[in-house]
Protein backbone atom coordinates (compact mmCIF):
# COMPACT_ATOMS: atom_id res chain seq x y z
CA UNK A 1 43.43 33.89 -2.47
CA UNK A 2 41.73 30.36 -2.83
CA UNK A 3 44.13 28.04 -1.79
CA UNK A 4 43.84 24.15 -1.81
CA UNK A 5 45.84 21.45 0.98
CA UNK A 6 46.13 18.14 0.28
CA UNK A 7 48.43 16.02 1.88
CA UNK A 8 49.33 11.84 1.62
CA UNK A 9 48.76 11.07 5.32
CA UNK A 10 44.91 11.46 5.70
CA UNK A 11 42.60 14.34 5.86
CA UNK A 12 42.40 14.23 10.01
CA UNK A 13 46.25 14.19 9.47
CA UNK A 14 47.74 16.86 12.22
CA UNK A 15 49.71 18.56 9.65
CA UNK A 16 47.28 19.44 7.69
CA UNK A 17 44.79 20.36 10.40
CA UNK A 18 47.81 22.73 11.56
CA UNK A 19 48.85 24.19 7.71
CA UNK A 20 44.95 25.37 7.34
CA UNK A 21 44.62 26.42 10.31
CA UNK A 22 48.00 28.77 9.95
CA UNK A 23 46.94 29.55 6.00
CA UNK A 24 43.76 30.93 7.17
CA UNK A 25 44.43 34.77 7.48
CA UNK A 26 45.93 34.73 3.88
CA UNK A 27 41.67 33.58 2.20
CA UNK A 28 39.98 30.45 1.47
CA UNK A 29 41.55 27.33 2.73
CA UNK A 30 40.30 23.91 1.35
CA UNK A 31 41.13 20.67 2.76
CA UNK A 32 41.00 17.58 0.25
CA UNK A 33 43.03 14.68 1.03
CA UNK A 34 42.77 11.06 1.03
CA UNK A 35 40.51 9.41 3.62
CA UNK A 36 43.23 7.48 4.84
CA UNK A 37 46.91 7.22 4.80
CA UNK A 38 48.43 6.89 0.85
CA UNK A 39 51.99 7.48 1.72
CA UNK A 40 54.20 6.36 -0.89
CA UNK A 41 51.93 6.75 -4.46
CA UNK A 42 53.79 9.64 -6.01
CA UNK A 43 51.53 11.02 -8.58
CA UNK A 44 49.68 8.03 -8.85
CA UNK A 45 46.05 8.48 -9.98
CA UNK A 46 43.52 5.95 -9.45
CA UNK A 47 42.11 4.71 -13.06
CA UNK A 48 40.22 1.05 -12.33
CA UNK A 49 37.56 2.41 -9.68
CA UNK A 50 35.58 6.16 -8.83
CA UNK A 51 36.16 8.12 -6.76
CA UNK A 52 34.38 9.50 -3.87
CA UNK A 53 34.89 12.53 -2.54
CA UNK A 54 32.94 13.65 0.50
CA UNK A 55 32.31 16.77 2.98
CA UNK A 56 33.23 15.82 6.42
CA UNK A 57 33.20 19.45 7.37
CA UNK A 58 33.04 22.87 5.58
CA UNK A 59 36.18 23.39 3.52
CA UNK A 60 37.18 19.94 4.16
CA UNK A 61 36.97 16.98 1.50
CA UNK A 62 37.84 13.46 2.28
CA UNK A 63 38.67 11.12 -1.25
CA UNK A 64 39.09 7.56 -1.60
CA UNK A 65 41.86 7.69 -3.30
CA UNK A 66 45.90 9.14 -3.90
CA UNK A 67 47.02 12.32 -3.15
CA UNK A 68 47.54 13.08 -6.56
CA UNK A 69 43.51 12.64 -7.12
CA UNK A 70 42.47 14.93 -4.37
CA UNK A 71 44.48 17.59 -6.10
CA UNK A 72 43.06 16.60 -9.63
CA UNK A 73 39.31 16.50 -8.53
CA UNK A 74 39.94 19.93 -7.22
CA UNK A 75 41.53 21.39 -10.04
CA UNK A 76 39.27 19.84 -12.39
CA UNK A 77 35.35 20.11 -11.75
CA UNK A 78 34.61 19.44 -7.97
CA UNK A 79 34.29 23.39 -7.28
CA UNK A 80 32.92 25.98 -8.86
CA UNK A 81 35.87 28.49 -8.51
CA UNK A 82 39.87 28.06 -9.68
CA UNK A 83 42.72 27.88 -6.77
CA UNK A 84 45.72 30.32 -6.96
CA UNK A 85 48.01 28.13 -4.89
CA UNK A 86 48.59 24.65 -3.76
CA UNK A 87 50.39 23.50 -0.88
CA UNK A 88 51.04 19.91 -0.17
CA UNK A 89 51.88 18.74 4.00
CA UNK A 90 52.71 19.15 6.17
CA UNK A 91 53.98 15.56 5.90
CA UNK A 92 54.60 13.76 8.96
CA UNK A 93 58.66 13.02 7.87
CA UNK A 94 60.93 14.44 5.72
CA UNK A 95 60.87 14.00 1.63
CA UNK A 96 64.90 14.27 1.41
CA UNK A 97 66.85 13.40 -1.90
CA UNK A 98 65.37 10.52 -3.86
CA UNK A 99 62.38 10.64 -1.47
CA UNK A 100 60.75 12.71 -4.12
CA UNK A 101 60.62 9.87 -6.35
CA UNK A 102 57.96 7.89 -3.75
CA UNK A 103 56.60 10.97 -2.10
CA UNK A 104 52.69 11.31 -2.53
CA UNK A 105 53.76 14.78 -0.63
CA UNK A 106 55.48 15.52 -3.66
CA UNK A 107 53.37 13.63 -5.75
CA UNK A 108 50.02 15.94 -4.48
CA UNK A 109 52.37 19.07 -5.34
CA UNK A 110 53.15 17.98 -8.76
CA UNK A 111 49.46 18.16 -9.72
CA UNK A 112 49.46 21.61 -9.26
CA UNK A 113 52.44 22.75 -10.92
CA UNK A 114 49.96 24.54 -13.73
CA UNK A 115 49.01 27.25 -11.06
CA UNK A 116 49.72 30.57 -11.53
CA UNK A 117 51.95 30.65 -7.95
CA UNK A 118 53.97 28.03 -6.78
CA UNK A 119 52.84 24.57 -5.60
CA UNK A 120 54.47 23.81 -2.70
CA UNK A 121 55.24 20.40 -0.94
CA UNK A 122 55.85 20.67 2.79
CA UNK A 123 57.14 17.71 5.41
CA UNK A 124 58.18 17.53 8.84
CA UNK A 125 61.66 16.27 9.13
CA UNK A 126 62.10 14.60 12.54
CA UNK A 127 62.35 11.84 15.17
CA UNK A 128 59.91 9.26 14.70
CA UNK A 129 57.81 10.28 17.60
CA UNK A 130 54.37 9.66 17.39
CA UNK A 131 52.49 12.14 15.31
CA UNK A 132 49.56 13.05 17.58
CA UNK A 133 52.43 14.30 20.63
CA UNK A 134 54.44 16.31 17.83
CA UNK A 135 51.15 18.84 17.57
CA UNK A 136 53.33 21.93 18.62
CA UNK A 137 55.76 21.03 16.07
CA UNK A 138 53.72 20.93 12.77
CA UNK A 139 52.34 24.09 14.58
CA UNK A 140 55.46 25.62 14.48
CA UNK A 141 56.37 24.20 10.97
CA UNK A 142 52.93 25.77 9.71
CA UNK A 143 53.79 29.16 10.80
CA UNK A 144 57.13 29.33 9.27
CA UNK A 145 54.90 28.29 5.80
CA UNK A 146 52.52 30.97 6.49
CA UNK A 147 54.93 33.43 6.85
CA UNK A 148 56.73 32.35 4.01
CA UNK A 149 53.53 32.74 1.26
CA UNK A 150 52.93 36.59 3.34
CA UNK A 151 56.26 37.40 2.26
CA UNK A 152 55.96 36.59 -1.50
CA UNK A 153 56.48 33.07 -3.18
CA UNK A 154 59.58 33.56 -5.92
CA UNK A 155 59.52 33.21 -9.61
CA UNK A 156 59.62 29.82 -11.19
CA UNK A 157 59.87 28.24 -14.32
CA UNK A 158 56.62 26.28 -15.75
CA UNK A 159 56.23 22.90 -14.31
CA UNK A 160 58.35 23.42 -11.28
CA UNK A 161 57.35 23.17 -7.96
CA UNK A 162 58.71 23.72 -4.26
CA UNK A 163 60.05 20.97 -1.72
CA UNK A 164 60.01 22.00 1.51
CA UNK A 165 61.49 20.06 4.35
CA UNK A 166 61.15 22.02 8.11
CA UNK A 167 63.40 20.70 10.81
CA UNK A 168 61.51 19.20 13.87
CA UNK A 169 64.12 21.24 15.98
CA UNK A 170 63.23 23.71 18.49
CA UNK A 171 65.16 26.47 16.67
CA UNK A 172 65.07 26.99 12.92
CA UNK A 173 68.61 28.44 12.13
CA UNK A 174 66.99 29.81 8.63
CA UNK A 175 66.61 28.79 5.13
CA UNK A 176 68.54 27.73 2.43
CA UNK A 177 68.16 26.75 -1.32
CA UNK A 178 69.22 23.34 -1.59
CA UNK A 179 69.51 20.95 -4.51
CA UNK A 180 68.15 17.51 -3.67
CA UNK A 181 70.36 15.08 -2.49
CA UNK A 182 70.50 11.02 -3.07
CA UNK A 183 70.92 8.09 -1.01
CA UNK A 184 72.92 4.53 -1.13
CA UNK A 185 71.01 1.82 -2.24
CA UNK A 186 68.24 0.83 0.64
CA UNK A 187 68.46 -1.96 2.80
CA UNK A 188 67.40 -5.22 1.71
CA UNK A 189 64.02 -6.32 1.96
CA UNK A 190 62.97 -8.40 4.81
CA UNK A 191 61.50 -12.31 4.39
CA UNK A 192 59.27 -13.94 6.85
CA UNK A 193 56.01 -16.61 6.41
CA UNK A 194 52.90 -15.49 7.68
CA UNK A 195 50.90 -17.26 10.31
CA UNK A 196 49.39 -19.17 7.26
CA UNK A 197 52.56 -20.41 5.56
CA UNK A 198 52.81 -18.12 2.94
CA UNK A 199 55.91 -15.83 2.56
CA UNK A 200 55.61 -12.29 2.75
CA UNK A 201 58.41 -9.18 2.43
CA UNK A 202 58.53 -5.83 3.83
CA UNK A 203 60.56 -3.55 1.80
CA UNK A 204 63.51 -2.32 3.12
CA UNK A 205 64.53 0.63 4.86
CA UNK A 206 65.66 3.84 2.75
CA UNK A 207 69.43 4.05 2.06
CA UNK A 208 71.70 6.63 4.38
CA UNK A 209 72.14 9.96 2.73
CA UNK A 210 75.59 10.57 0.09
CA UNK A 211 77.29 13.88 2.08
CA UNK A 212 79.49 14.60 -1.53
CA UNK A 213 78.88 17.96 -2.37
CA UNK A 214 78.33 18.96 -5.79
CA UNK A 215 81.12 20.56 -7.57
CA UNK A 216 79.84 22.75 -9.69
CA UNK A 217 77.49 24.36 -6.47
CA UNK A 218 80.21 25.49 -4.51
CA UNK A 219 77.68 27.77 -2.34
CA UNK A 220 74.81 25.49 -2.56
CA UNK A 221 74.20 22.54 0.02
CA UNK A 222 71.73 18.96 -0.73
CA UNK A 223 68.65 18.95 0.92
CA UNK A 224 70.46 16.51 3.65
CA UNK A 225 72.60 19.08 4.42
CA UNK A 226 70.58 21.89 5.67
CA UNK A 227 67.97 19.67 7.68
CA UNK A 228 71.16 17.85 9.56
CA UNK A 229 72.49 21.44 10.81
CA UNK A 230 68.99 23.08 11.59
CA UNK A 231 67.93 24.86 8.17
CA UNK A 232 64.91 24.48 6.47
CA UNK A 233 65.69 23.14 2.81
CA UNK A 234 63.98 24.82 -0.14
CA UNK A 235 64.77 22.67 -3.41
CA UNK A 236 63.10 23.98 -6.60
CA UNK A 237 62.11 20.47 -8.87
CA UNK A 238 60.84 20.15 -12.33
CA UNK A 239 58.79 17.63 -13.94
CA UNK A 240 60.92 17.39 -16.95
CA UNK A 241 63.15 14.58 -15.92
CA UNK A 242 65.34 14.87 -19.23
CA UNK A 243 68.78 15.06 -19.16
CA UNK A 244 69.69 17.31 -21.70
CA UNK A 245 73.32 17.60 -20.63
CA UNK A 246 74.02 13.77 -22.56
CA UNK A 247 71.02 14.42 -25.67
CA UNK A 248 73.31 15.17 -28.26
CA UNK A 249 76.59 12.43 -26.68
CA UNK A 250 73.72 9.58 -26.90
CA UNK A 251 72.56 10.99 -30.65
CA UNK A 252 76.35 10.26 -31.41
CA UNK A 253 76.67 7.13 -29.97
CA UNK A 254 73.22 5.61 -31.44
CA UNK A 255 74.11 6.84 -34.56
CA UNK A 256 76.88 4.30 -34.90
CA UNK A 257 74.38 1.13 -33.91
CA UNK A 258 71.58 -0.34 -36.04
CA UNK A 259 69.04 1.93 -34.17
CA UNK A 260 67.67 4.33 -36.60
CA UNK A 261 68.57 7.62 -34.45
């Protein structure tokens, strides 16, 4: 099995060094990943510049650019053979609810959701400790992935992939198939003037989580859910953002307007 990491926190990232390394026994593990940290681009792909990949070490590819371009290079001309698998991570911090929506994690994933298994995004959901004293936890996070791929990925539907968030807890209780949750609206930005007079904003933090469970998923639990009691979460997402539930109430309700529907 060829199987291709990227990840949106840099290619010397620990989580990644820790995924390949636990991905190893299963075949050929290839590293490409930004050369720096590109957290937050989604499936951005970078159109007004090249890009540059380069070898820093066999197997391992650095790119000046998104996640989302390491995992299109790769699947698109910069080897010589086809991956069976791609797996995104580990991400230092979870990608919970409307996370996904930012996530270059997710974003990295989403670029291979044409392979023939699974693509798989993976994050670390913890304290914010400092990633380089957390390396026995992404170890332990990258072991649960490895044995999860032994085992057999599931079935999915075209287009889908997996997000995977591992609790940073010293037991994993298990797993459970989650849907993904949402948040309140995020904290306002923040407004201050730079040394230089000019004012500047820091966006503002992400919202708290909404604990509502779904109705109709009586036995199913968000995302939230199962990282707050010690589960990892395992929510199946699709690129097709339509909401086909409301397709035919909208037809009806255009049709009465001057839009030609």
């Amino acid at each position: 099995m060829n199987i291709l990491i990227a990840n949106d926190d840099g290619v010397f990232a620990p989580g990644i060094q820790a995924l390949a390394k636990a991905l190893r026994p299963l075949g050929r593990v290839v590293i490409v990943a930004p050369e720096s940290e590109r957290s937050g681009y989604s499936s951005a792909l970078t159109l007004d510049r090249p890009l540059r990949p380069i070898q820093v070490a066999p197997d391992m590819w650095a790119v000046n650019g998104t996640p989302a371009d390491c995992v299109y290079l790769s699947m698109n001309g910069l080897f010589d053979f086809e991956f069976d698998l791609v797996v995104s991570g580990i991400n230092s911090g979870a990608n919970l609810g409307d996370d996904v929506l930012y996530s270059g994690t997710v974003g990295a994933a989403f670029e291979g959701r044409l392979m023939t298994l699974p693509a798989i995004a993976v994050s670390l959901a913890g304290s914010n400790v400092r990633a380089y004293e957390r390396a026995d936890d992404y170890a332990q996070a990258a072991q649960w992935v490895y044995t999860f791929i032994a085992q057999g990925l599931p079935q999915l539907p075209p287009r889908h992939i997996l997000n995977i968030n591992i609790p940073d807890v010293a037991e994993i209780q298990g797993a459970q198939i989650t849907y993904q949750g949402r948040r309140v609206q995020s904290k306002p930005i923040t407004s201050q003037v730079d040394p230089r007079g000019r004012q500047v904003y820091w966006i503002g933090l992400a919202g708290e989580a909404v604990t509502d469970p779904k109705k109709n998923l009586q036995h199913i639990q968000s995302d939230f859910f199962a990282i707050a009691n010690g589960f990892v979460s395992i929510t199946p997402i699709q690129m097709d953002a339509t909401n086909y539930g409301i397709l035919e109430t909208l037809q009806s309700q255009l049709s009465h307007s001057h839009f030609d529907v």
